[in-house]
Protein backbone atom coordinates (compact mmCIF):
# COMPACT_ATOMS: atom_id res chain seq x y z
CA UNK A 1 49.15 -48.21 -10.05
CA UNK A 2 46.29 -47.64 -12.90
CA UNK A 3 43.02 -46.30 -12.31
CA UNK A 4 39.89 -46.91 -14.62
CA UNK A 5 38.67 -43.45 -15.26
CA UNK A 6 35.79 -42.86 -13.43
CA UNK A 7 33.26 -39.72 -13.17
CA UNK A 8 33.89 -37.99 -10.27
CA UNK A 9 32.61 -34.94 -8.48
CA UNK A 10 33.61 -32.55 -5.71
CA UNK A 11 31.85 -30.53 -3.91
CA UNK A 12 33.44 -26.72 -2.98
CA UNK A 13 35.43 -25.37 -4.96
CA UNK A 14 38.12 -24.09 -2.33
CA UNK A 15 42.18 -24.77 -2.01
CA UNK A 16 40.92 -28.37 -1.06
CA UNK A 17 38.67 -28.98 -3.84
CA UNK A 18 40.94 -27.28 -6.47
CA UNK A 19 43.74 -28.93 -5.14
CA UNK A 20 42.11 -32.52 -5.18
CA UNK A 21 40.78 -32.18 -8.58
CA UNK A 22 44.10 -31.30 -10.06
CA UNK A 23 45.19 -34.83 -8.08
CA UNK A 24 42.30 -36.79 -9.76
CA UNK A 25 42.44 -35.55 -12.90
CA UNK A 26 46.18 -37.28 -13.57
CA UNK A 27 44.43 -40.73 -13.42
CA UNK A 28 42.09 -39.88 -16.40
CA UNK A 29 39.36 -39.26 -14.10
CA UNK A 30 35.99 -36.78 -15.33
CA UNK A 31 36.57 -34.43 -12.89
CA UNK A 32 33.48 -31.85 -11.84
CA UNK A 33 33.64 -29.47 -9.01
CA UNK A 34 30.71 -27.95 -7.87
CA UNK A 35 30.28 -24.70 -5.37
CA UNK A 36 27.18 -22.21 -4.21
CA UNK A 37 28.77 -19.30 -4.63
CA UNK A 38 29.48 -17.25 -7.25
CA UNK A 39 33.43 -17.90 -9.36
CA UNK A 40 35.61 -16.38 -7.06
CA UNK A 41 37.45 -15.05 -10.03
CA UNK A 42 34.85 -12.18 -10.82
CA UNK A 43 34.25 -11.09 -7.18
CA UNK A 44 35.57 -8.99 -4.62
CA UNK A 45 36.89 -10.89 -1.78
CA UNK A 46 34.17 -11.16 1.50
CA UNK A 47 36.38 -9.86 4.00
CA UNK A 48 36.59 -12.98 5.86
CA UNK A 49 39.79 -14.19 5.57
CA UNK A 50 42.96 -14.79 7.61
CA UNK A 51 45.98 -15.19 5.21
CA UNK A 52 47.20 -18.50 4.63
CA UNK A 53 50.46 -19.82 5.76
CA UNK A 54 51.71 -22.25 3.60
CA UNK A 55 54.38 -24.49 5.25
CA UNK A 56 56.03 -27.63 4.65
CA UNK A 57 53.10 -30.17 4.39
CA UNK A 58 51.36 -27.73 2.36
CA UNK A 59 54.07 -27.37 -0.68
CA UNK A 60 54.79 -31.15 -0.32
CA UNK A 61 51.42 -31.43 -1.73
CA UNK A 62 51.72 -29.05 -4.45
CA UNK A 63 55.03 -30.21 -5.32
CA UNK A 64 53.63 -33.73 -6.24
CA UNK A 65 51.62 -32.25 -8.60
CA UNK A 66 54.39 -29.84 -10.41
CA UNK A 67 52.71 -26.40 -9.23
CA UNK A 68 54.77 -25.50 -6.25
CA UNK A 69 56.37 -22.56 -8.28
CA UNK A 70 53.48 -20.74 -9.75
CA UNK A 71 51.90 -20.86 -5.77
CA UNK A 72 55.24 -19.48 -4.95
CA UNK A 73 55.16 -16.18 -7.10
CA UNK A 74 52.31 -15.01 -4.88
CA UNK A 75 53.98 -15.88 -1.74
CA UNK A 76 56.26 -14.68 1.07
CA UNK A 77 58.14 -16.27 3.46
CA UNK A 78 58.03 -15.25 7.08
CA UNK A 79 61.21 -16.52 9.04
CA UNK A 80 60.01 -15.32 12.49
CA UNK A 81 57.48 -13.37 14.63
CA UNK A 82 58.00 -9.39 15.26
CA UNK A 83 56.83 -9.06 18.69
CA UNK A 84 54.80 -5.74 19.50
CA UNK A 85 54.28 -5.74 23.16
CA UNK A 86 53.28 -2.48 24.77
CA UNK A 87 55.86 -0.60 27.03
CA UNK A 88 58.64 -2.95 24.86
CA UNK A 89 60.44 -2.14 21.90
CA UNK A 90 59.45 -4.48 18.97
CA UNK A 91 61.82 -7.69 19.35
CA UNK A 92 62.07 -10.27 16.97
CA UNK A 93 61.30 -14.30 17.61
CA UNK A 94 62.64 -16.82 14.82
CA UNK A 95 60.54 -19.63 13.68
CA UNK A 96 63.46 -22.38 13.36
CA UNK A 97 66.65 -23.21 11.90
CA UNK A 98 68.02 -20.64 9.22
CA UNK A 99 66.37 -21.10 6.18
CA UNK A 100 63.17 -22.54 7.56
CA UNK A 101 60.27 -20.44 6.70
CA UNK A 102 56.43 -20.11 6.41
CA UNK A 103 54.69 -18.61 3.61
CA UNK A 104 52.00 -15.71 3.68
CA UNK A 105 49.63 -15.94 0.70
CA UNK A 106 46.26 -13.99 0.71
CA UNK A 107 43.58 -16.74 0.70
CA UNK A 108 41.46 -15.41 -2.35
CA UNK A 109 44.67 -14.75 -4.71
CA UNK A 110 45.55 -18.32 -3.80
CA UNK A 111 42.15 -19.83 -4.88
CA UNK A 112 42.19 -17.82 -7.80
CA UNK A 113 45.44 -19.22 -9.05
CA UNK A 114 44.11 -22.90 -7.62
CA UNK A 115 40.89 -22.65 -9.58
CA UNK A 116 43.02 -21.28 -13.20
CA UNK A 117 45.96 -24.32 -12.21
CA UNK A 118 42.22 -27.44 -12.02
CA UNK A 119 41.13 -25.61 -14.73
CA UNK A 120 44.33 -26.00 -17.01
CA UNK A 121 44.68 -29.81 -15.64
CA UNK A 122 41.34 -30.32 -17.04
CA UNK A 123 38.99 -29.88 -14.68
CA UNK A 124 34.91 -28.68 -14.76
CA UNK A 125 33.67 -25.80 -12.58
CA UNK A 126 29.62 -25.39 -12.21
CA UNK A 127 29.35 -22.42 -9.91
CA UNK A 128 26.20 -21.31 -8.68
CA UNK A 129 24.92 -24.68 -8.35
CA UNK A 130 24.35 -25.87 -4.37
CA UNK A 131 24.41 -29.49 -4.18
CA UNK A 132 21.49 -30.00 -1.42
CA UNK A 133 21.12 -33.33 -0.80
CA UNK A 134 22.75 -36.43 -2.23
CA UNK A 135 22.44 -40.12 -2.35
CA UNK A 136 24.86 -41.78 -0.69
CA UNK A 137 24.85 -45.98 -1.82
CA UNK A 138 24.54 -43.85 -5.53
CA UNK A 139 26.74 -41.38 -5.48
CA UNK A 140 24.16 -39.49 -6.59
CA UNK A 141 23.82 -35.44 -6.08
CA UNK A 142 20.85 -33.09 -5.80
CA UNK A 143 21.02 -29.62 -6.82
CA UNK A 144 18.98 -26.52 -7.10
CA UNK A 145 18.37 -23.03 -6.73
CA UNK A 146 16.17 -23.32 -3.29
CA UNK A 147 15.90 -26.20 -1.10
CA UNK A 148 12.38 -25.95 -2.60
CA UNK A 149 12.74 -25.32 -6.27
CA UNK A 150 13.13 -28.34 -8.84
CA UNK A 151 16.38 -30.23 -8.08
CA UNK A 152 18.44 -31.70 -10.79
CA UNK A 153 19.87 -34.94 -10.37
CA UNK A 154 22.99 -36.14 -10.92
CA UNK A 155 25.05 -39.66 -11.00
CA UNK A 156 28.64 -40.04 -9.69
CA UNK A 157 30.76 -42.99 -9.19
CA UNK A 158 32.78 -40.96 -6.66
CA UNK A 159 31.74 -37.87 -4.47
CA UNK A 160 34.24 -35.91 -2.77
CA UNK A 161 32.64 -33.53 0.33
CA UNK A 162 35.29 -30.42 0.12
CA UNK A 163 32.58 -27.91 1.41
CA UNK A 164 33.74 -26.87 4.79
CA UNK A 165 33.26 -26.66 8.53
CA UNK A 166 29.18 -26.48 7.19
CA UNK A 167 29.61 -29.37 4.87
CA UNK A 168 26.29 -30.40 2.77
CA UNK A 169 27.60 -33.84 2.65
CA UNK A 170 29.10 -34.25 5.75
CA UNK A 171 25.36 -33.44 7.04
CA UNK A 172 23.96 -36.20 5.11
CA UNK A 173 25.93 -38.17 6.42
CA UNK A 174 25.58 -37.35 9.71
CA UNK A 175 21.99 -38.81 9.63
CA UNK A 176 23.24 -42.52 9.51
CA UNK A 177 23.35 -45.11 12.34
CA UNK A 178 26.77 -44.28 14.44
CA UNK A 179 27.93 -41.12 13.42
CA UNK A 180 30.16 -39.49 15.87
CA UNK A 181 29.95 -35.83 15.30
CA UNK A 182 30.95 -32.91 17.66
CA UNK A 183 31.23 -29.11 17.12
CA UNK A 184 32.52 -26.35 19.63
CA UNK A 185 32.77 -22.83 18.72
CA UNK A 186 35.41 -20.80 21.39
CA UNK A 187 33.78 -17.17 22.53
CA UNK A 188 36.64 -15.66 20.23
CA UNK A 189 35.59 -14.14 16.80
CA UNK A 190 37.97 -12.52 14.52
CA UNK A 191 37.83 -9.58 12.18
CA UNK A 192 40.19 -9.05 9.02
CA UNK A 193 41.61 -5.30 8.57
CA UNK A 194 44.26 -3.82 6.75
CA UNK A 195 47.02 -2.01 6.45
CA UNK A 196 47.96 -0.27 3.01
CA UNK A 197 51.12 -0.16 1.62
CA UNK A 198 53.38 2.62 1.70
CA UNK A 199 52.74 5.23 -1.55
CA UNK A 200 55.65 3.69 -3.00
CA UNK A 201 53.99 0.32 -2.98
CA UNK A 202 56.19 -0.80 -0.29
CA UNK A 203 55.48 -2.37 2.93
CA UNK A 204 55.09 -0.22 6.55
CA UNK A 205 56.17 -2.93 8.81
CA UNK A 206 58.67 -5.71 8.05
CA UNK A 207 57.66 -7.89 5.04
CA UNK A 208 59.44 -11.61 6.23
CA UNK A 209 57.94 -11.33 9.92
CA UNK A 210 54.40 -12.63 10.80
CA UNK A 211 53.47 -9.39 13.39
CA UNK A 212 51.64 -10.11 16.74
CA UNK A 213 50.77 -8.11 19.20
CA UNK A 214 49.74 -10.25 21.92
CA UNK A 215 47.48 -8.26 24.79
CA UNK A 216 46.26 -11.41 26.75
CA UNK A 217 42.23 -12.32 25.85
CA UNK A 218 42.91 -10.77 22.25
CA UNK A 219 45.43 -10.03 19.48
CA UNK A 220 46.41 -8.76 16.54
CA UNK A 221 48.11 -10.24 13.69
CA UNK A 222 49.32 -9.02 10.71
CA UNK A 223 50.79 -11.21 7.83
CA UNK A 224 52.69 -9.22 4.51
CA UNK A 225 50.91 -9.02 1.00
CA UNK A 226 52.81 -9.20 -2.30
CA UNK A 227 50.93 -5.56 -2.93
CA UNK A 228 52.39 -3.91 -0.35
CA UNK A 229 49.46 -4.23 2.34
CA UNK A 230 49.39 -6.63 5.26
CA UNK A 231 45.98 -8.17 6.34
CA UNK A 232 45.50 -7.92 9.76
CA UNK A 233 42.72 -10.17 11.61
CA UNK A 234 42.00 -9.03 14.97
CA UNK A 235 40.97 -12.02 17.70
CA UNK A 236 38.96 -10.64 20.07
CA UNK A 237 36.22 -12.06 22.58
CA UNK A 238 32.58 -11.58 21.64
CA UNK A 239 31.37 -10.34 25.16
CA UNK A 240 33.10 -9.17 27.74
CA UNK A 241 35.15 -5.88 29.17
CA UNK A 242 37.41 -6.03 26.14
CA UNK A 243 35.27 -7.66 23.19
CA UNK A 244 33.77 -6.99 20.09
CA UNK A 245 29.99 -5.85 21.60
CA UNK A 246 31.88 -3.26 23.28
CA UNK A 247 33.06 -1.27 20.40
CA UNK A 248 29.82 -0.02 18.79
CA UNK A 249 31.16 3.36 17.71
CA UNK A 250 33.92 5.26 15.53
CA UNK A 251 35.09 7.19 19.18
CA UNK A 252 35.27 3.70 20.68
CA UNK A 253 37.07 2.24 17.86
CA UNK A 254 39.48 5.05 17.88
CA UNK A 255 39.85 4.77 21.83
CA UNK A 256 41.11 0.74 21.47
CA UNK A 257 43.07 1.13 18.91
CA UNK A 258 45.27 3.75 20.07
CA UNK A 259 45.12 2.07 23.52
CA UNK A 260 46.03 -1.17 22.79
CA UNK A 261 47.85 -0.80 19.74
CA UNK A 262 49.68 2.42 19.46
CA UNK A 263 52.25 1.81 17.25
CA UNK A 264 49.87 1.49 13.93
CA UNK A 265 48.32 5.03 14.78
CA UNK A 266 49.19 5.89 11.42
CA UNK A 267 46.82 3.72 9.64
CA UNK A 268 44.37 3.96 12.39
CA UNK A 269 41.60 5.74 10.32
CA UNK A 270 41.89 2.32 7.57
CA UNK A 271 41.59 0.10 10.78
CA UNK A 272 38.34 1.94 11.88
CA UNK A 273 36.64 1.74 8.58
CA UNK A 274 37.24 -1.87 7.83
CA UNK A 275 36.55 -2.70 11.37
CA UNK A 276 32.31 -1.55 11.21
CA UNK A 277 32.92 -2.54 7.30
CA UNK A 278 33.73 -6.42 7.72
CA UNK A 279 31.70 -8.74 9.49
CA UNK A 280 33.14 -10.47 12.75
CA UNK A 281 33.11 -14.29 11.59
CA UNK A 282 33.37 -16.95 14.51
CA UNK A 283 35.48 -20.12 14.60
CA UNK A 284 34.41 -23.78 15.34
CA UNK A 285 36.65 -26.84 15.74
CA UNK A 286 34.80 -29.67 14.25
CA UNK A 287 35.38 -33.49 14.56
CA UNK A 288 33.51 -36.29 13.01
CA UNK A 289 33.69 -40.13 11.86
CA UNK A 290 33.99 -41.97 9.70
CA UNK A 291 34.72 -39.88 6.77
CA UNK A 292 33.50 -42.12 4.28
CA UNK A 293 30.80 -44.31 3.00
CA UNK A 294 31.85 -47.11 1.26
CA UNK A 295 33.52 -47.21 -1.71
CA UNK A 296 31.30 -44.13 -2.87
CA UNK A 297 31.87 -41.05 -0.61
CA UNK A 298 34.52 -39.08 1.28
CA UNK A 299 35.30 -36.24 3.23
CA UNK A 300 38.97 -34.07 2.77
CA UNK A 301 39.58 -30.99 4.54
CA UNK A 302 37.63 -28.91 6.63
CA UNK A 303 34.53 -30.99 6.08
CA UNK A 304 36.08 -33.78 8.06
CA UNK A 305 38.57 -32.06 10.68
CA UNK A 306 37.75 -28.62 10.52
CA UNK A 307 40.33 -26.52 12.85
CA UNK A 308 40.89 -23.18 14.32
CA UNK A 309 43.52 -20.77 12.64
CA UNK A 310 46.27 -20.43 15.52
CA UNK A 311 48.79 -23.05 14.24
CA UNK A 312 48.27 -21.53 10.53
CA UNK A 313 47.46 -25.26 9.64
CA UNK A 314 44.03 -25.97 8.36
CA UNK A 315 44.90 -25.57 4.50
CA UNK A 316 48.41 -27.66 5.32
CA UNK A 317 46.06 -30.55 7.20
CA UNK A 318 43.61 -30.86 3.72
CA UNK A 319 46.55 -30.53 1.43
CA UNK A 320 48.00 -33.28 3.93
CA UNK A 321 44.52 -35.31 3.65
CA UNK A 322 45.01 -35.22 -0.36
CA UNK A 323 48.83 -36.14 -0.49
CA UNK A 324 47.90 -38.96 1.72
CA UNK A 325 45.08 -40.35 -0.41
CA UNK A 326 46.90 -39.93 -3.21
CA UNK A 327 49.86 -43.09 -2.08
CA UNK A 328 46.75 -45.12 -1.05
CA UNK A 329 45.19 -44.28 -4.58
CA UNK A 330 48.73 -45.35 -5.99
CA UNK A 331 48.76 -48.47 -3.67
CA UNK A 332 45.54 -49.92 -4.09
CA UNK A 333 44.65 -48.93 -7.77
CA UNK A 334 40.92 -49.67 -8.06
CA UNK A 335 39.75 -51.14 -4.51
CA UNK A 336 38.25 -47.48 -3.43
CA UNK A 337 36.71 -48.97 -0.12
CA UNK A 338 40.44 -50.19 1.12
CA UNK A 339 41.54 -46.76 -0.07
CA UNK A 340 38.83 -44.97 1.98
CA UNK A 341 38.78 -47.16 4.73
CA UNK A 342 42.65 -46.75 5.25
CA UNK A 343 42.61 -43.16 4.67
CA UNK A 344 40.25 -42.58 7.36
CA UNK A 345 42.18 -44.43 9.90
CA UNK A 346 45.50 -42.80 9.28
CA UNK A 347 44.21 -39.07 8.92
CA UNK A 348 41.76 -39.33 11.67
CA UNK A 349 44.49 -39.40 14.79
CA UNK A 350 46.66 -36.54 12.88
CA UNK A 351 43.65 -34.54 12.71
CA UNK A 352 42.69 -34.62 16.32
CA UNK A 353 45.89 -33.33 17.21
CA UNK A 354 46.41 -30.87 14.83
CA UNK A 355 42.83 -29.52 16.57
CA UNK A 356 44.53 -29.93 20.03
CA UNK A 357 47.79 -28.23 19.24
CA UNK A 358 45.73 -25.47 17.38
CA UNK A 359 43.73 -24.58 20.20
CA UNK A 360 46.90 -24.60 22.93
CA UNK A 361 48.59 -22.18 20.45
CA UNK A 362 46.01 -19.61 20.86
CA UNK A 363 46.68 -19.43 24.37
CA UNK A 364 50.75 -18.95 23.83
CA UNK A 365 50.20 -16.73 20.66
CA UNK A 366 48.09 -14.11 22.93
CA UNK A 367 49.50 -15.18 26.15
CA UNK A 368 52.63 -16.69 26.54
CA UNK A 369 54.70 -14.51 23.94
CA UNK A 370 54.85 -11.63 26.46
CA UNK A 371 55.60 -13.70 29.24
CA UNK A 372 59.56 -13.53 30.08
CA UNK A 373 59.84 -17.05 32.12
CA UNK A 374 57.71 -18.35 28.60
CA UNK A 375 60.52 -16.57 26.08
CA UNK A 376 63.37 -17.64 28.82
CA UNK A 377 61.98 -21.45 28.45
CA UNK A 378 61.61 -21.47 24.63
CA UNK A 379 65.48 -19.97 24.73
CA UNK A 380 66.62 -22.97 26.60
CA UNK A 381 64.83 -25.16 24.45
CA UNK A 382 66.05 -23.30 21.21
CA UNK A 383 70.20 -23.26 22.11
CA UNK A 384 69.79 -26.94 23.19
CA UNK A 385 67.82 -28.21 20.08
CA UNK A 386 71.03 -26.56 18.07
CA UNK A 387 73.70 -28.50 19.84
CA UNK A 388 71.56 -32.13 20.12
CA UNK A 389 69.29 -31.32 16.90
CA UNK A 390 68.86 -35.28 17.30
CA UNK A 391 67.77 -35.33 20.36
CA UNK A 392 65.67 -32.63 20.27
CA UNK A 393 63.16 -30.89 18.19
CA UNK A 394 60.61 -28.32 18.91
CA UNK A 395 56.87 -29.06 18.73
CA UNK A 396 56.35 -26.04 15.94
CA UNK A 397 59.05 -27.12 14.23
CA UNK A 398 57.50 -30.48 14.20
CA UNK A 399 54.54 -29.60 13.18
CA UNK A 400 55.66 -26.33 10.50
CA UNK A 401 58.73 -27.83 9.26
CA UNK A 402 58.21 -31.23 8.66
CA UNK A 403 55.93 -33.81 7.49
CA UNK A 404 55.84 -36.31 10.96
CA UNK A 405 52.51 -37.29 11.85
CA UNK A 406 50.38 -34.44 13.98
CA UNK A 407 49.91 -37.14 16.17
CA UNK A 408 53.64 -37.82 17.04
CA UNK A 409 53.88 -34.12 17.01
CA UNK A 410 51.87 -33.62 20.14
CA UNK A 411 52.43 -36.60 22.15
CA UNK A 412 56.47 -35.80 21.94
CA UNK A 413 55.56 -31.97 22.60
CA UNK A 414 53.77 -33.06 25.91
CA UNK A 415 56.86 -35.22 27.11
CA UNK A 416 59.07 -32.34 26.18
CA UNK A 417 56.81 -29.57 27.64
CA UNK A 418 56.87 -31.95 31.45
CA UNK A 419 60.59 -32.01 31.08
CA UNK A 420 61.08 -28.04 30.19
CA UNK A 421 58.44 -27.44 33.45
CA UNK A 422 61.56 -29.53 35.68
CA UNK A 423 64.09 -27.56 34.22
CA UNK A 424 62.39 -24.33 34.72
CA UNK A 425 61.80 -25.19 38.54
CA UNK A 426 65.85 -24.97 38.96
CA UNK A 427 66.68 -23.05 41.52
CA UNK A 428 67.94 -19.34 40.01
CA UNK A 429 67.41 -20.72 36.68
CA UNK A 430 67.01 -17.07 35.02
CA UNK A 431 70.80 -16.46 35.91
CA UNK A 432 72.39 -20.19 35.29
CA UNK A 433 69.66 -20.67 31.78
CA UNK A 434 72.86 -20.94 29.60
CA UNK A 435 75.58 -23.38 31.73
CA UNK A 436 76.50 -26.88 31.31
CA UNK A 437 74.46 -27.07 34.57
CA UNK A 438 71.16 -27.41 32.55
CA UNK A 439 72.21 -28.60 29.59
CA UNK A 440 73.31 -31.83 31.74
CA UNK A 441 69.50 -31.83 33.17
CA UNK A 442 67.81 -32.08 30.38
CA UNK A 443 69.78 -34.95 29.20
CA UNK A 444 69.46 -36.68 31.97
CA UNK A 445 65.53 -36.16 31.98
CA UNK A 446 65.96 -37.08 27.80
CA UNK A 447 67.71 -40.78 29.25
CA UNK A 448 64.74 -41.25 31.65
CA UNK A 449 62.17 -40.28 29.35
């Protein structure tokens, strides 16, 4: 359905703002994006990032929009986990079926490329402009250099909030009669690191696995670059025995690494320096609502569900958001306050889940991956999904490797995580894991569930 061009503006100008520009701009809409900080083209990176993992939500979106392929030259795909527990030899973990991957991509090469693809479709950038205040029944934005300094002013027919966990808009908002806001940040920070690649501009560890090494209250992760490096973000608790406060010196540093994480001794010396070098960022799951105000203003992304990292879904959930608006945009045509208004309803339950199952997967990404009756239960649940793929389908797979609601996602995960906790409380079930013995029990839970 038609639009009539309107002039529109977004605020941030990160994968979600870049993204939902290029969406915009197809209907013949004005399209400005503005952001604080400085073009992320002519700047080093800030050292706060955890690469991206694109999956199948996340290139549905960029398919609609015909640049699936030029996001793809800077990506690679990860078809399982390599495991490095201590006292183990590294073992390998796959993700799903054969085929089924997700995609590492360094966040700031990926906004780069975002930022060049909005720019091509049309799109204005105004960096170093913060938008402090806006109107919301006019659409109309404030900015400045200091909250003090001389504002400029101006009018919108839309405004799009696409600035984060910290959102300017979202706070405006937040002053209005019946706001339901919420914010908790978990006592885990994270720090990025790296490892280089090898003088030959290869890789050191293997380039299509995502590499944890799971150690209980922390972990390391370390996802494959298309230079030849891997970044690494270490999750860590702020206080504590083991924790971040702890570590105040190069002997200390030195001391945990080759404790906990022996087997990247070699680069142990580029793990030290980055470690005192990069800042340790926390992370916050947000929730608010609604996301809108009338027919005038709306939150996408992290400014309305912001998440933390451990399901590698927060980009996919704003891509998601924008997809989604997009068939309500092509449904409704002009009627912007039905388009809003549904758009909030439908996200908002995907979004709480996605915050849910992000959360839980901390806990088996650090945890569980080292436990043998966890790897024993997800091996059950792996040869049975092959043999009844309609009867059964793994929660990661159902939220990495397709596009069914979040929502559906967990509810289904929790009916299938009761059934696997029956099946595991068989009597010698280590020894009988792979007979017709179980497989007939979990049908016969399936028929009762």
């Amino acid at each position: 359905m038609a639009q009539t061009p309107k002039d529109i503006a977004i605020i941030g100008s990160g994968l979600v703002g870049s993204l939902l520009g290029i969406y915009l701009k197809r209907y013949g809409h004005n399209i400005t994006i503005f952001d604080r900080r400085p073009d992320i083209r002519t700047i080093q990176f800030s050292g706060r990032s955890i690469n991206l993992a694109m999956s199948n939500r996340g290139w549905k979106a960029l398919k609609e929009v015909g640049i699936d392929v030029p996001i793809k030259e800077i990506a690679i795909p990860l078809s399982r986990r390599a495991m490095h527990v201590n006292g183990t030899p590294m073992y390998f973990q796959d993700y799903g079926k054969d085929g089924e991957a997700i995609w590492s991509i360094s966040r700031g090469l990926l906004n780069r490329r975002m930022i060049n693809l909005a720019e091509d479709a049309g799109v204005t950038f105004r960096f170093n402009e913060k938008v402090w205040d806006i109107d919301l029944p006019q659409a109309k934005i404030f900015t400045g250099e200091t909250e003090k300094s001389e504002w400029k002013a101006y009018q919108y027919d839309l405004v799009f909030g696409c600035d984060g966990a910290f959102s300017r808009i979202r706070h405006k908002m937040q002053r209005r009669s019946r706001f339901d806001y919420s914010q908790d940040f978990i006592d885990v920070g994270y720090k990025e690191l790296t490892i280089p690649p090898n003088e030959d501009g290869s890789h050191k560890l293997d380039k299509h696995s995502f590499h944890i090494w799971p150690r209980g209250k922390f972990m390391l992760i370390a996802m494959p670059n298309i230079d030849g490096s891997f970044t690494c973000t270490l999750f860590m608790p702020f206080e504590g025995d083991v924790s971040f406060e702890k570590i105040t010196t190069k002997e200390a540093a030195e001391s945990f690494f080759k404790t906990y994480f022996p087997n990247v001794s070699q680069v142990i010396e580029n793990l030290i320096n980055d470690f005192f070098k990069n800042p340790t960022s926390a992370m916050v799951t947000m929730k608010c609502y609604p996301w809108t105000y009338w027919d005038k203003v709306a939150l996408v992304g992290d400014s309305a569900h912001a998440i933390v990292p451990f399901y590698g879904q927060g980009m996919n959930a704003g891509f998601e958001d924008i997809y989604v608006l997009d068939k309500l945009i092509q449904q409704y045509g002009d009627d912007w306050e039905h388009i809003f208004t549904t758009y909030q309803k439908q996200r908002k339950p995907n979004a709480d889940a996605i915050a849910e199952l992000s959360y839980r997967n901390f806990m088996e990404m650090s945890s569980k991956t080292a436990d043998p009756r966890f790897l024993l239960q997800k091996k059950i649940e792996k040869k049975f999904a092959a043999k009844y793929p309609d009867k059964w389908t793994p929660v990661y797979s159902r939220v990495t490797f397709s596009d069914n609601p979040y929502a559906d996602a967990l509810a289904i995960g929790d009916q299938q995580e009761a059934m696997m906790q029956k099946v595991m409380e068989m009597p010698n079930i280590e020894a009988i894991w792979d007979t017709p013995e179980v497989e007939q029990k979990m049908l016969e839970l399936l028929s009762k569930s």
